[in-house]
C-alpha atoms as a PDB file:
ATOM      1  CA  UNK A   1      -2.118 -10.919 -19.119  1.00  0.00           C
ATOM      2  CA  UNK A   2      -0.390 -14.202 -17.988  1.00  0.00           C
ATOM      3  CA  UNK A   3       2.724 -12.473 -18.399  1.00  0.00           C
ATOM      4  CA  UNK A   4       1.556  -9.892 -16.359  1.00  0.00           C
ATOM      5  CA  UNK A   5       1.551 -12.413 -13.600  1.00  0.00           C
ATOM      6  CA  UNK A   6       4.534 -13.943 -14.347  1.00  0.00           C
ATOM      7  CA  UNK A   7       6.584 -10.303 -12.841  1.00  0.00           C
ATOM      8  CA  UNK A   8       4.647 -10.959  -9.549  1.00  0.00           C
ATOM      9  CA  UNK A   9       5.894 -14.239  -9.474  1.00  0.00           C
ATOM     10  CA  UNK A  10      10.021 -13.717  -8.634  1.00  0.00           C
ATOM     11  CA  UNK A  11      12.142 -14.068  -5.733  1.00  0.00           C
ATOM     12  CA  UNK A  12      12.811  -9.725  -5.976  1.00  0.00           C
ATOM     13  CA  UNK A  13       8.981  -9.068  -6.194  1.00  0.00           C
ATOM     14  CA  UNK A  14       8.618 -11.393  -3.096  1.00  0.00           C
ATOM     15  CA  UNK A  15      11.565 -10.415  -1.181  1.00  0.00           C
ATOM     16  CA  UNK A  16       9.232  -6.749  -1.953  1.00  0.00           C
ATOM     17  CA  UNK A  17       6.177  -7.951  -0.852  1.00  0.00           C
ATOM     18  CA  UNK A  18       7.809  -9.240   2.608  1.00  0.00           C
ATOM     19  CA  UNK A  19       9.103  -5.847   3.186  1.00  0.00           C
ATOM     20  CA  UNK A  20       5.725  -4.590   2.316  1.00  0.00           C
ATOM     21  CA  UNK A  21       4.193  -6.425   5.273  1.00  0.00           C
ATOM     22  CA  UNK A  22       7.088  -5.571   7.445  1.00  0.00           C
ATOM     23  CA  UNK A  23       6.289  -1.884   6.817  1.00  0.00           C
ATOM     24  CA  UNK A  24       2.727  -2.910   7.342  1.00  0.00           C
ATOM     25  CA  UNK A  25       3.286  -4.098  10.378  1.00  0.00           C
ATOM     26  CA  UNK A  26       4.962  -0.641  11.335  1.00  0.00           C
ATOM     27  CA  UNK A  27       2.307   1.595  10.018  1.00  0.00           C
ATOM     28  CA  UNK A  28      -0.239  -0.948  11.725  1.00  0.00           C
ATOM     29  CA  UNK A  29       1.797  -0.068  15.061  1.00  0.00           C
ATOM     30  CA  UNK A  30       1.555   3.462  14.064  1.00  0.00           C
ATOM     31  CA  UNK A  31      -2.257   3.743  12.623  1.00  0.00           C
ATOM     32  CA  UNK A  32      -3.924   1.696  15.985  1.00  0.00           C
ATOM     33  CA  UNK A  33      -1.609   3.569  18.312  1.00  0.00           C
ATOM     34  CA  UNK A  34      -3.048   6.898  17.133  1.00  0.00           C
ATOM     35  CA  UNK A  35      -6.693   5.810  16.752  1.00  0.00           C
ATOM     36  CA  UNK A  36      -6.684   4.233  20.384  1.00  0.00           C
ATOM     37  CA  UNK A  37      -4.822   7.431  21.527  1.00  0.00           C
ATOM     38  CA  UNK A  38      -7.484   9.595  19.888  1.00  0.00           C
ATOM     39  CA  UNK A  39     -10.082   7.790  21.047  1.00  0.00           C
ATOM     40  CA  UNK A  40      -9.169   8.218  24.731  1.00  0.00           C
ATOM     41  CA  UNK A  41      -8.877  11.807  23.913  1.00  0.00           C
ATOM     42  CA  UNK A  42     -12.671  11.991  22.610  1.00  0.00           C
ATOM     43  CA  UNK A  43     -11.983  12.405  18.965  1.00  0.00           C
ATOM     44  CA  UNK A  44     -14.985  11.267  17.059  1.00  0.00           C
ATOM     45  CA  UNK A  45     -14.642   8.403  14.849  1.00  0.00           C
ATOM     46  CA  UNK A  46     -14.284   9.711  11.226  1.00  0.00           C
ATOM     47  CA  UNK A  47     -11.562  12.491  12.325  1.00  0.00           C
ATOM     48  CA  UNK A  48      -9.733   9.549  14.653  1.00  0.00           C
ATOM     49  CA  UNK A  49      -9.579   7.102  11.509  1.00  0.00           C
ATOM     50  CA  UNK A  50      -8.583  10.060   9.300  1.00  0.00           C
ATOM     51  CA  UNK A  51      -5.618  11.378  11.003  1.00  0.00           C
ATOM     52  CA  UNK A  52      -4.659   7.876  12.213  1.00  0.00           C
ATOM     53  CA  UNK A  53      -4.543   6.874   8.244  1.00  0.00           C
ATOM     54  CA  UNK A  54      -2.936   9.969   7.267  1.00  0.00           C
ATOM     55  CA  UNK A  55      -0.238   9.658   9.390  1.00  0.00           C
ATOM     56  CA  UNK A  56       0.323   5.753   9.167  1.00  0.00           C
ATOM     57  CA  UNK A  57       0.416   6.225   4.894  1.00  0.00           C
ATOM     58  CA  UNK A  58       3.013   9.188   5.184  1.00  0.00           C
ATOM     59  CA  UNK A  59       5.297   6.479   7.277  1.00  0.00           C
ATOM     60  CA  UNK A  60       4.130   4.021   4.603  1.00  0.00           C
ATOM     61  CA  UNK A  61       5.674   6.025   1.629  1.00  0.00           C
ATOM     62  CA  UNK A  62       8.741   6.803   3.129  1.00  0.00           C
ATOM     63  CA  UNK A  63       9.534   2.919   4.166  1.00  0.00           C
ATOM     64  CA  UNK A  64       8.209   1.816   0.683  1.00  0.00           C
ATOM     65  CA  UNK A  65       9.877   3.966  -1.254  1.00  0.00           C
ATOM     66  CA  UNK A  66      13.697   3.544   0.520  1.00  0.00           C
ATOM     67  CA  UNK A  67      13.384   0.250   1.537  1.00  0.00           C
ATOM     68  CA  UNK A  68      11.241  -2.058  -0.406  1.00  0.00           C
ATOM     69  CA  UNK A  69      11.616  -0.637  -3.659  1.00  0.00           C
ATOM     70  CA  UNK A  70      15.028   0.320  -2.494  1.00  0.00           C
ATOM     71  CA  UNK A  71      14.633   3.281  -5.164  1.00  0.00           C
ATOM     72  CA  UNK A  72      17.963   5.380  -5.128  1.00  0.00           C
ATOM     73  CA  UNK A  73      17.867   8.688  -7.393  1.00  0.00           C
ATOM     74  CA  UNK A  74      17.375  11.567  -5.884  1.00  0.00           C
ATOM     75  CA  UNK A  75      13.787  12.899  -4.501  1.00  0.00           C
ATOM     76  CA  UNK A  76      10.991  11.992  -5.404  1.00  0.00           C
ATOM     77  CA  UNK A  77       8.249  13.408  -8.313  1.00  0.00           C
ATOM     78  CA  UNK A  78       5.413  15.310  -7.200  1.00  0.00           C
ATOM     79  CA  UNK A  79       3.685  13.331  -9.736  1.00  0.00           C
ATOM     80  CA  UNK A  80       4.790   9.820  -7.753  1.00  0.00           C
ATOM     81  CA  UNK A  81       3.807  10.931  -4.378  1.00  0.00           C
ATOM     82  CA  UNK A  82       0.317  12.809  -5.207  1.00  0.00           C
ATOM     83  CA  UNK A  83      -0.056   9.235  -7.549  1.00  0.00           C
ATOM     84  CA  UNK A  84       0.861   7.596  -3.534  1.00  0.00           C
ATOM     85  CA  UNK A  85      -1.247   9.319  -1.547  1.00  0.00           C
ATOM     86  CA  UNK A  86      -4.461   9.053  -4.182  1.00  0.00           C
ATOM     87  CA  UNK A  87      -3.795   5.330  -3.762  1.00  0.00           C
ATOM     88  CA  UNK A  88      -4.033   5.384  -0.211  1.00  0.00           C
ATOM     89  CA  UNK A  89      -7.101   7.668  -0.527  1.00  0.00           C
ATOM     90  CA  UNK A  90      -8.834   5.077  -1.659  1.00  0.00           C
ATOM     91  CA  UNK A  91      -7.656   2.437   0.398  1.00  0.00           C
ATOM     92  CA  UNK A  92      -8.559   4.782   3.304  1.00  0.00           C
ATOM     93  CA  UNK A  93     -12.069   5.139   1.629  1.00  0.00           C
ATOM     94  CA  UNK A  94     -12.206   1.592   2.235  1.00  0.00           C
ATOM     95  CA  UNK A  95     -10.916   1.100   5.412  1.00  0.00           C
ATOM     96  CA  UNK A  96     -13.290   4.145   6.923  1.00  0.00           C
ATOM     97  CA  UNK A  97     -16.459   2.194   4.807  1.00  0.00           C
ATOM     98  CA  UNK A  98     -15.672  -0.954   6.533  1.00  0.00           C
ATOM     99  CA  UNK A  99     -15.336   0.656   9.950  1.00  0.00           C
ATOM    100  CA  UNK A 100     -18.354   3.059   9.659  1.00  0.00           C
ATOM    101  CA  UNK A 101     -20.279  -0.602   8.425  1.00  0.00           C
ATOM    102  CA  UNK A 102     -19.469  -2.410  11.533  1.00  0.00           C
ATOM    103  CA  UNK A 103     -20.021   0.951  13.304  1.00  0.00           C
ATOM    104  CA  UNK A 104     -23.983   1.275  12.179  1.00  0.00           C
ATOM    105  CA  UNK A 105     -24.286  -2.531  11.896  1.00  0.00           C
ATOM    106  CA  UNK A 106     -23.069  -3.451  15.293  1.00  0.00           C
ATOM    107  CA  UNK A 107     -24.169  -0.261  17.447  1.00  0.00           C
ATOM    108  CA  UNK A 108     -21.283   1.873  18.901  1.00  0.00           C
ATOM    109  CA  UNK A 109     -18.085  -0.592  18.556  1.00  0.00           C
ATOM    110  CA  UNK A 110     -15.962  -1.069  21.511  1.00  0.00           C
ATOM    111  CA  UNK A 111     -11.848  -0.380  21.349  1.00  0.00           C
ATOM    112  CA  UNK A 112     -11.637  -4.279  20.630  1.00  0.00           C
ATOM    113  CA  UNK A 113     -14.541  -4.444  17.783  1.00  0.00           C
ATOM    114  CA  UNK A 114     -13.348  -1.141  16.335  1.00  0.00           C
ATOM    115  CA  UNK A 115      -9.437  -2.544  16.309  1.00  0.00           C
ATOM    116  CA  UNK A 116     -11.260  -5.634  14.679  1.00  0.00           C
ATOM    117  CA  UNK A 117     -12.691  -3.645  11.812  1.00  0.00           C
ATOM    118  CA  UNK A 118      -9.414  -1.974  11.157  1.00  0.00           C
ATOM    119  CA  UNK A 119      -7.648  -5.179  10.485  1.00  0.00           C
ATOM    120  CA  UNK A 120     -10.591  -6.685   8.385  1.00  0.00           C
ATOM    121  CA  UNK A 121     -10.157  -3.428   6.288  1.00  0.00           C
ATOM    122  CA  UNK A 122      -6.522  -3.368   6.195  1.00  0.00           C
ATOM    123  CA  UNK A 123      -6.644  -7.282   4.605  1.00  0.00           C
ATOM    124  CA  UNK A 124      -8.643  -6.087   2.115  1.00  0.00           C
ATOM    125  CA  UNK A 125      -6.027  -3.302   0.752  1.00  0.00           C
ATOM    126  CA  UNK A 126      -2.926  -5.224   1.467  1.00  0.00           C
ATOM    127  CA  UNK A 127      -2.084  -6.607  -2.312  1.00  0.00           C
ATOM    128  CA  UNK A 128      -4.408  -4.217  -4.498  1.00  0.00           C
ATOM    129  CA  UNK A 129      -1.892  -1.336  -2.330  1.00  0.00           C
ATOM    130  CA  UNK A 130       1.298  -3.507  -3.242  1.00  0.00           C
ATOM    131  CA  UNK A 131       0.107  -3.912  -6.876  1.00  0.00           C
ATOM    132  CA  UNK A 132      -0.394  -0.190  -7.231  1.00  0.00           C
ATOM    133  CA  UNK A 133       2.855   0.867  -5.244  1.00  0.00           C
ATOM    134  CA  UNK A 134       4.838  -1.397  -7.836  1.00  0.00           C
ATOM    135  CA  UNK A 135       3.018  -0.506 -11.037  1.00  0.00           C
ATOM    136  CA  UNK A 136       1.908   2.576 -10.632  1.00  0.00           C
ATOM    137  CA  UNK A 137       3.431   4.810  -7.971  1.00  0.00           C
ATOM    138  CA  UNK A 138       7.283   3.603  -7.836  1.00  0.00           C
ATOM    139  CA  UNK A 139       7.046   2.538 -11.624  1.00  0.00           C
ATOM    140  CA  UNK A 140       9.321   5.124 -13.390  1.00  0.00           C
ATOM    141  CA  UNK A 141      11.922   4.985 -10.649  1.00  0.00           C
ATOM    142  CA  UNK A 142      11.891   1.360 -11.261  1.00  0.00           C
ATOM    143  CA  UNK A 143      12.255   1.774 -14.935  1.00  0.00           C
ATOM    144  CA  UNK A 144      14.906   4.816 -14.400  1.00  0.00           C
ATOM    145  CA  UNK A 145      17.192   2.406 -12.889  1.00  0.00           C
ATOM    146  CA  UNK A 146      16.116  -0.892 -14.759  1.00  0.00           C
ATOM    147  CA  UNK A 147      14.178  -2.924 -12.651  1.00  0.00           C
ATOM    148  CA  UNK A 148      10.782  -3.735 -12.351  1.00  0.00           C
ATOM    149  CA  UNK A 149       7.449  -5.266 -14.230  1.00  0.00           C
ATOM    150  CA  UNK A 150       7.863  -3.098 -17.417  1.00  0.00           C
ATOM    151  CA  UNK A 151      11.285  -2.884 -18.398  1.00  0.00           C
ATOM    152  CA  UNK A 152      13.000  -4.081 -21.511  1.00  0.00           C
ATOM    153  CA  UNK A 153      14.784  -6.836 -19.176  1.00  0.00           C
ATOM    154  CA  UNK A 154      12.148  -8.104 -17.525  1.00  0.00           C
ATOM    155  CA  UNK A 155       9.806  -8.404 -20.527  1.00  0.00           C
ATOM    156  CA  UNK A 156      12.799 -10.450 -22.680  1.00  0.00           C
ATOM    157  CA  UNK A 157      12.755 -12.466 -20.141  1.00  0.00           C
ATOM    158  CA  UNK A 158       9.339 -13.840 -19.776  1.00  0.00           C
ATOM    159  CA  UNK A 159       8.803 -13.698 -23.672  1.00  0.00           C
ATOM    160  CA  UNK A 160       6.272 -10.990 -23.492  1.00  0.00           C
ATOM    161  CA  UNK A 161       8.994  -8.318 -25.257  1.00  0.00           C
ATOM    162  CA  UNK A 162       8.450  -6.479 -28.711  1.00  0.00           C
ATOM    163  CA  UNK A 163       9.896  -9.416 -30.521  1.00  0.00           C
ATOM    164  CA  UNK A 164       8.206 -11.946 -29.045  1.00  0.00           C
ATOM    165  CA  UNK A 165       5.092 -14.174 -30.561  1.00  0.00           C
ATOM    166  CA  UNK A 166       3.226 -13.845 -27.427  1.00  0.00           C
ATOM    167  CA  UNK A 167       1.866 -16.697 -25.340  1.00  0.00           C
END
């Protein structure tokens, strides 16, 4: 396990993590645009959150996948984008919870409380989403082309490989 957390800890997987909150800061952009825009337009909570989410995590997967995982070959798996989008499923589970909690908690929210929620919710999927995006989604393109948390390389390297004794 400590080796584990040893792959989070390099200059690549933090130069990663910046871009990750770059891109955040775009689909942010993109997500509270759309829900304030829908909201003016009468859209009822749930469906404004949806779409908003939807369309903020497609942005999110196209950014991630060119720029902070800088991934290369060719197009990309069904099996890694269905993998991205069940991710952000649940991350939009948990942004919606949070939302619809302030929502019955505090009466009807105002653009400002609602906009408040959203970013509350979006700090608690920021580095459980990175995690996943790196391990799980992008993880065989990583491997294909010999970077990443789980390739022969990287494992040598912190002693955690086939041959080592462990830690």
């Amino acid at each position: 396990m400590r080796s584990y957390f040893k792959t989070l800890l390099t200059w690549e997987v933090a130069g990663q993590f910046a871009k990750l909150a770059m891109i955040g800061v775009l689909n942010t952009a993109v997500y509270f645009s759309l829900i304030n825009v829908l909201r003016t337009l009468g859209i009822e909570l749930l469906a404004r959150t949806t779409l908003a989410f939807a369309t903020a995590t497609l942005v999110s997967y196209l950014f991630n996948r060119k720029w902070t995982f800088q991934i290369k070959e060719g197009w990309a798996s069904t099996r890694e984008t269905a993998t991205f989008f069940l991710i952000n499923s649940v991350a939009w589970v948990m942004t919606a919870a949070v939302v619809l909690f302030a929502d019955e908690r505090w009466g009807p929210l105002t653009r400002l409380e609602e906009n408040t929620a959203n970013v509350v919710a979006a700090g608690f999927v920021l580095f459980p989403k990175f995690v996943s995006y790196r391990d799980v989604v992008f993880r065989s393109a990583l491997r294909k082309e010999g970077r990443g948390p789980f390739t022969s390389s990287a494992t040598e390297q912190d002693g955690s490989g086939p041959d080592s004794e462990g830690v």
